[in-house]
N, C-alpha and C. Protein backbone atom coordinates (compact mmCIF):
# COMPACT_ATOMS: atom_id res chain seq x y z
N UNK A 1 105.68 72.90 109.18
CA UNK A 1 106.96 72.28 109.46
C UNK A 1 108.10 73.08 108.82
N UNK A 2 107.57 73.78 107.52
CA UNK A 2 108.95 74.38 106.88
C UNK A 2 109.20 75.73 107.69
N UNK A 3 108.03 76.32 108.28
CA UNK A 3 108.36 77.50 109.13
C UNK A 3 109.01 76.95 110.38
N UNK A 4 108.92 75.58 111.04
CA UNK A 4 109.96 75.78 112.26
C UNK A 4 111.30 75.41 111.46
N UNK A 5 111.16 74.77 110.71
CA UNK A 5 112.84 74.29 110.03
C UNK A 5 113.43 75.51 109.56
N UNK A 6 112.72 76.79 109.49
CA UNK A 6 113.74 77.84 109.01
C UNK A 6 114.03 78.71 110.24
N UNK A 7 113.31 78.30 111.57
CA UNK A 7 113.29 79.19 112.15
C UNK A 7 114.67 79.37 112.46
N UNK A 8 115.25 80.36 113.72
CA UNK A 8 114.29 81.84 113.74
C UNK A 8 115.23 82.66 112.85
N UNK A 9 114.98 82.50 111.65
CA UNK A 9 115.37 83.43 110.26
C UNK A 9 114.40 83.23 109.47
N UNK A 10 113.33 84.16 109.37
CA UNK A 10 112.31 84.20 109.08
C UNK A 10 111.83 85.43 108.65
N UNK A 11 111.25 85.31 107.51
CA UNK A 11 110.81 86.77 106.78
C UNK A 11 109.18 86.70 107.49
N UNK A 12 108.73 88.34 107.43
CA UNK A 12 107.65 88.23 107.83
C UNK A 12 106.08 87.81 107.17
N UNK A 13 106.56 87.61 105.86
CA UNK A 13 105.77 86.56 105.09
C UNK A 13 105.77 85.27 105.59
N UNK A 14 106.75 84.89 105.33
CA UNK A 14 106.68 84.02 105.81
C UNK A 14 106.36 83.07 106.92
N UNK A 15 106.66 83.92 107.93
CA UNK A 15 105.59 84.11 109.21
C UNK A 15 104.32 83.87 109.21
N UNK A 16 103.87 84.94 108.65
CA UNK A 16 102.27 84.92 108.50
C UNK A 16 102.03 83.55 107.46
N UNK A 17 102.77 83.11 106.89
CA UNK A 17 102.12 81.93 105.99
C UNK A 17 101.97 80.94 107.35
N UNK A 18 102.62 80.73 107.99
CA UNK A 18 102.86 79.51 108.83
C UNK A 18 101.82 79.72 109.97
N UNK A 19 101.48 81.45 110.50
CA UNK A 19 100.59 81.34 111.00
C UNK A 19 98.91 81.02 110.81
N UNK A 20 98.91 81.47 109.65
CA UNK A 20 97.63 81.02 108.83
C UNK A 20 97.53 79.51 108.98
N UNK A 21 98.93 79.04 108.74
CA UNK A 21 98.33 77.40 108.60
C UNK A 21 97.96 76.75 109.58
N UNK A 22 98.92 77.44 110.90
CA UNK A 22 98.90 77.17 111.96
C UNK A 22 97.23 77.30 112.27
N UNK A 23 96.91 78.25 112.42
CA UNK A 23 94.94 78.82 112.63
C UNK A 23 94.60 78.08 111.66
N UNK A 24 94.44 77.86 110.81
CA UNK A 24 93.38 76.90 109.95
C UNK A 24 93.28 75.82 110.21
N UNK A 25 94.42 75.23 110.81
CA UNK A 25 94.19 73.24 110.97
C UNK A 25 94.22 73.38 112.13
N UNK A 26 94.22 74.50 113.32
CA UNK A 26 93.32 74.62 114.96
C UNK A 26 91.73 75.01 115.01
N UNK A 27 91.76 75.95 113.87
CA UNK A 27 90.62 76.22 114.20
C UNK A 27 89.80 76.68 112.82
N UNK A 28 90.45 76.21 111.86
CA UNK A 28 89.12 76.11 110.80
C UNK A 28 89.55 77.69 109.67
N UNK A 29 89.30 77.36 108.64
CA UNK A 29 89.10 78.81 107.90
C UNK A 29 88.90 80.26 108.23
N UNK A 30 88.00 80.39 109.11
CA UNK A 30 87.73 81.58 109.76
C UNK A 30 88.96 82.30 110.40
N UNK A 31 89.31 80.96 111.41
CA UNK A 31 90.62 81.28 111.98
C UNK A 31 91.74 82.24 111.29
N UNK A 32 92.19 81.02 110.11
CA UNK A 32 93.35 81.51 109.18
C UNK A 32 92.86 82.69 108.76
N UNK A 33 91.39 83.04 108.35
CA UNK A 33 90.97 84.25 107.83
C UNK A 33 91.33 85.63 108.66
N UNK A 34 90.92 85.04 110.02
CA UNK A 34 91.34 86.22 110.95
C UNK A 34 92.75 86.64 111.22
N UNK A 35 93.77 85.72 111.50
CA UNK A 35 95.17 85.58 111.12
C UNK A 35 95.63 86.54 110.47
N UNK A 36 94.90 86.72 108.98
CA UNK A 36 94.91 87.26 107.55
C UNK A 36 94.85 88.71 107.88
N UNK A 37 93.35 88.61 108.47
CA UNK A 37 93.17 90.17 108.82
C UNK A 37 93.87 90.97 109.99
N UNK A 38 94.12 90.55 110.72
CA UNK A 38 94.84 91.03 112.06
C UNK A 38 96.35 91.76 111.67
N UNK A 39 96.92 90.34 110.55
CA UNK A 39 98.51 91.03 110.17
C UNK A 39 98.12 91.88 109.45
N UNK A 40 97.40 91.92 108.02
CA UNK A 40 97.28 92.93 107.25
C UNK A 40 96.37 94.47 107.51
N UNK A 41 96.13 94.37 108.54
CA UNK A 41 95.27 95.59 110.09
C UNK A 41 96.87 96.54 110.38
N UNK A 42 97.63 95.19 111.16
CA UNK A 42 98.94 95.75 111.91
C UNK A 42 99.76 96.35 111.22
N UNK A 43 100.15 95.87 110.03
CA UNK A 43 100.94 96.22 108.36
C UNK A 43 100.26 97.62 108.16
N UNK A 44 98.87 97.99 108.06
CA UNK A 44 98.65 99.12 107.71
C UNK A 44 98.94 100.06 108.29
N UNK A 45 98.67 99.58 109.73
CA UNK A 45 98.78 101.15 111.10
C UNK A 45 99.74 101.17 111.02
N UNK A 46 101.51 100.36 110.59
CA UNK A 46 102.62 100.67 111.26
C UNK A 46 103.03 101.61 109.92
N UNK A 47 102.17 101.92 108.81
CA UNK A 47 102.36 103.06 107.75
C UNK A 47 102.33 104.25 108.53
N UNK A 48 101.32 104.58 109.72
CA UNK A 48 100.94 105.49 110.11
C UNK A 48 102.00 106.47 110.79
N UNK A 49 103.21 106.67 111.07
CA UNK A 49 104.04 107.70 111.09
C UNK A 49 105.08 108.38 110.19
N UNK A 50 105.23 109.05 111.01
CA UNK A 50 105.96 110.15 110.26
C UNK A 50 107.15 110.06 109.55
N UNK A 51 107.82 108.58 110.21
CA UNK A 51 108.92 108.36 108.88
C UNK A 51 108.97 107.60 107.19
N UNK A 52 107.13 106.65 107.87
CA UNK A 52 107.09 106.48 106.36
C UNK A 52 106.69 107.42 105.08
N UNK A 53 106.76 108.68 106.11
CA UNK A 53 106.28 109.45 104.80
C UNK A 53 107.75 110.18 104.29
N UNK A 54 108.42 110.41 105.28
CA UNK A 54 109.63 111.04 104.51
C UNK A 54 110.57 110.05 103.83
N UNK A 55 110.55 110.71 102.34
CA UNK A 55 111.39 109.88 101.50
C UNK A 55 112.83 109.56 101.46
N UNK A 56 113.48 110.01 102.51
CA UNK A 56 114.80 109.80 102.98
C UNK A 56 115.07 108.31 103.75
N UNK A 57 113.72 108.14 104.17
CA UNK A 57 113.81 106.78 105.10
C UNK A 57 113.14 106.12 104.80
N UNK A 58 112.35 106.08 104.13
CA UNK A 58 110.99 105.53 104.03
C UNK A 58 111.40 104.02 103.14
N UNK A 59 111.04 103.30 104.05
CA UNK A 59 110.54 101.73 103.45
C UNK A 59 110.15 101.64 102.16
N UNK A 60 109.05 102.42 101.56
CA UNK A 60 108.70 102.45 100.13
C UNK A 60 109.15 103.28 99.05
N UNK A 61 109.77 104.27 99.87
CA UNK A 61 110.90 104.51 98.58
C UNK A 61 112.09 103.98 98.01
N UNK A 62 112.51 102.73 99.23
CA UNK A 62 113.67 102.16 99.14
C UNK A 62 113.10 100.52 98.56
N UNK A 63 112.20 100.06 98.79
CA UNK A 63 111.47 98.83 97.85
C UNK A 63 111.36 99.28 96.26
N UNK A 64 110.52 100.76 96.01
CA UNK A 64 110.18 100.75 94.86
C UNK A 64 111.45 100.84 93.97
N UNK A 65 112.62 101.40 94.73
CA UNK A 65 113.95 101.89 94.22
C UNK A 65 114.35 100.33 94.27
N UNK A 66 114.47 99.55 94.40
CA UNK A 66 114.82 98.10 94.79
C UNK A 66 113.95 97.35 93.52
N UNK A 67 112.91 97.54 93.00
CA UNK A 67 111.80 96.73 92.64
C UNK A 67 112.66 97.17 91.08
N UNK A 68 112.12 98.68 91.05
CA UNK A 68 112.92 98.96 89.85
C UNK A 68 114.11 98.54 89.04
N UNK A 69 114.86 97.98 90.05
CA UNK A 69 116.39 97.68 89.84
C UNK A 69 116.48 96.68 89.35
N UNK A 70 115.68 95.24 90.16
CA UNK A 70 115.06 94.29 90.03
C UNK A 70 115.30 93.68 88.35
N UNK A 71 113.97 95.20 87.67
CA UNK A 71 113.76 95.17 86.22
C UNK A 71 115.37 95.35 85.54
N UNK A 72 115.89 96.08 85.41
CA UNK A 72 117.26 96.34 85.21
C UNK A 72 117.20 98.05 84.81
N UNK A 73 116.60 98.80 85.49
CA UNK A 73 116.33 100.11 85.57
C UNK A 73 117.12 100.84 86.72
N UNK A 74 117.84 101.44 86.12
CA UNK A 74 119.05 102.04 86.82
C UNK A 74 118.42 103.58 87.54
N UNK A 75 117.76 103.46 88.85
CA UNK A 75 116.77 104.47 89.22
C UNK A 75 117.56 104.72 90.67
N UNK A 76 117.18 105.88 91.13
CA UNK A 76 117.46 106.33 92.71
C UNK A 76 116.32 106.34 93.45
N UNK A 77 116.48 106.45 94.67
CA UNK A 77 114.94 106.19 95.64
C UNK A 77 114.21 107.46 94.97
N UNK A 78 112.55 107.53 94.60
CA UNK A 78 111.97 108.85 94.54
C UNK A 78 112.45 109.80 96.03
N UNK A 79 112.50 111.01 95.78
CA UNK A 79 112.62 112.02 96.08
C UNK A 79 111.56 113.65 96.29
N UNK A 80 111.41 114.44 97.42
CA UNK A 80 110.66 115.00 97.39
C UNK A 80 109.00 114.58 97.49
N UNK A 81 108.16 115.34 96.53
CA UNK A 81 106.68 115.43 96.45
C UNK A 81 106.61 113.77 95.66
N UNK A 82 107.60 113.49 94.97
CA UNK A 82 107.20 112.08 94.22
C UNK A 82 107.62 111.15 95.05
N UNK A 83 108.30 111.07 96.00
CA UNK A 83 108.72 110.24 97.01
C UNK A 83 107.55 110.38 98.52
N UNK A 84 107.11 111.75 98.45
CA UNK A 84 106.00 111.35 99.60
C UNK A 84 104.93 111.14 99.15
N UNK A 85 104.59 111.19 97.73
CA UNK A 85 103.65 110.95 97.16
C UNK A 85 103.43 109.67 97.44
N UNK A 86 104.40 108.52 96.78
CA UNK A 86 104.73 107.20 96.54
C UNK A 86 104.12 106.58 98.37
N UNK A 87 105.06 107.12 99.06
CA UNK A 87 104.45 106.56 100.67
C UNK A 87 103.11 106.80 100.49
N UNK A 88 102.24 107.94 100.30
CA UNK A 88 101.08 107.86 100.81
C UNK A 88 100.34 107.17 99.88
N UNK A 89 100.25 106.59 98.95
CA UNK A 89 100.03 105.93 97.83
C UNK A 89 99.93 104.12 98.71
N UNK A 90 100.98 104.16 98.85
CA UNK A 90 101.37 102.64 99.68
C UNK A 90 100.43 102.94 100.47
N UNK A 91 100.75 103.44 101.33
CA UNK A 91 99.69 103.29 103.00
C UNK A 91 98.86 103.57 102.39
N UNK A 92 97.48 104.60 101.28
CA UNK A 92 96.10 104.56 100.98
C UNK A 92 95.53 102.56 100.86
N UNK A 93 96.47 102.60 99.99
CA UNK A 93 96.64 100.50 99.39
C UNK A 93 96.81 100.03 100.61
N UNK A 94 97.68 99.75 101.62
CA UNK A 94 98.01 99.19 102.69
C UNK A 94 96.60 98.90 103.86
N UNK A 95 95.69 100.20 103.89
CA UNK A 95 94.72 100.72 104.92
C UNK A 95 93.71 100.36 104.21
N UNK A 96 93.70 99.97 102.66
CA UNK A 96 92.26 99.37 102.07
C UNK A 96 92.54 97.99 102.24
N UNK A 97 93.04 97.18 102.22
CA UNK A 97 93.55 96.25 101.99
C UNK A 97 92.57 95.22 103.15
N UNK A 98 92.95 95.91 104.65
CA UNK A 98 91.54 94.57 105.23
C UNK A 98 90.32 95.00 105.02
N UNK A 99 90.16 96.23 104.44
CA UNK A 99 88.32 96.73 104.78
C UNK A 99 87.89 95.84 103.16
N UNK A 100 89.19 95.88 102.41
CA UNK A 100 88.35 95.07 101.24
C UNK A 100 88.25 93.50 101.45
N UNK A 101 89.22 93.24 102.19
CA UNK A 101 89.19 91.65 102.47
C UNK A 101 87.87 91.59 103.45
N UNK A 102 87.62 92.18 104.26
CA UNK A 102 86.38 92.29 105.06
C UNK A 102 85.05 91.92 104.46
N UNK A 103 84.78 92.84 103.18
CA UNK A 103 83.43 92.76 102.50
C UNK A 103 83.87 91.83 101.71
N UNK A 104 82.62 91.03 101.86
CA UNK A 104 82.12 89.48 100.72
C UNK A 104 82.69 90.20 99.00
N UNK A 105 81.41 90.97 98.66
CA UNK A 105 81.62 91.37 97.19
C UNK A 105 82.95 91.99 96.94
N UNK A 106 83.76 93.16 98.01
CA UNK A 106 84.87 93.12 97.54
C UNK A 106 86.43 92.18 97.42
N UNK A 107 86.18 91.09 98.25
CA UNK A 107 86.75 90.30 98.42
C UNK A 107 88.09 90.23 97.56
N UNK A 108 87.60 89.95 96.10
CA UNK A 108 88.31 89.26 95.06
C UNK A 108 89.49 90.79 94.97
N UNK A 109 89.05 92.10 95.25
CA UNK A 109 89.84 92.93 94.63
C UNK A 109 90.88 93.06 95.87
N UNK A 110 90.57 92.89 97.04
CA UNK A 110 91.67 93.17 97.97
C UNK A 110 92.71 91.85 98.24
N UNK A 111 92.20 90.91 97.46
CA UNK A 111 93.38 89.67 97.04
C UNK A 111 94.30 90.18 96.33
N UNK A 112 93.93 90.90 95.07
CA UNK A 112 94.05 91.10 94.43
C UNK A 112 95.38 91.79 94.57
C-alpha cells in the first residue's frame, strides 16, 4: 500500500521492495525470492557497458563521491585508473551478488 501511495515517484528500491511483497503474498517465498533475483540479475548486466566504466560518467564514481561527502569528507569523484578501478570493483560485487544469493551455503554472504 505504501508503494502505490508514493506512486509514481518512486526510487528503484523501493520498487523492488513492493514488488517482492507483491510476489510473496501471490505466490509464496519462492516468488519474492525470484523477484529478488531477476532485479539483482538486471542491476548487474546494466554494469555491463562502456560508460560505467569511464569515470567521467560513471554512476559509481559519482555515489562513492556522494557517500564520501555523506561522512563529511570533502572528496572529488575518483579519477583515472582509481576511478575505473572503483567501477569494475562495483560491477565484480554487482555480478556476484545473484550467483551468491543462488547457492544455499553462500546465501548469508551475498545478503550480506
Amino acid at each position: 500500500m505504501a508503494v502505490w501511495h508514493e506512486a509514481p515517484i518512486l526510487g528503484n528500491h523501493w520498487l523492488l521492495a513492493g514488488l517482492v511483497g507483491l510476489a510473496a503474498c501471490a505466490g509464496g517465498l519462492p516468488a519474492g525470492r525470484a523477484v529478488v533475483l531477476v532485479f539483482y540479475g538486471f542491476a548487474a548486466f546494466a554494469k555491463l557497458n562502456a560508460d560505467f566504466f569511464d569515470p567521467d560518467v560513471s554512476c559509481a564514481t559519482f555515489y562513492a563521491a556522494e557517500s564520501a561527502r555523506s561522512f563529511g569528507l570533502d572528496v572529488a569523484r575518483p579519477e583515472g585508473i582509481a576511478g575505473t578501478g572503483l567501477a569494475a570493483s562495483v560491477a565484480v560485487i554487482e555480478l556476484t551478488v545473484p550467483v551468491l544469493l543462488v547457492v544455499r551455503r553462500t546465501r548469508s554472504i551475498g545478503v550480506a
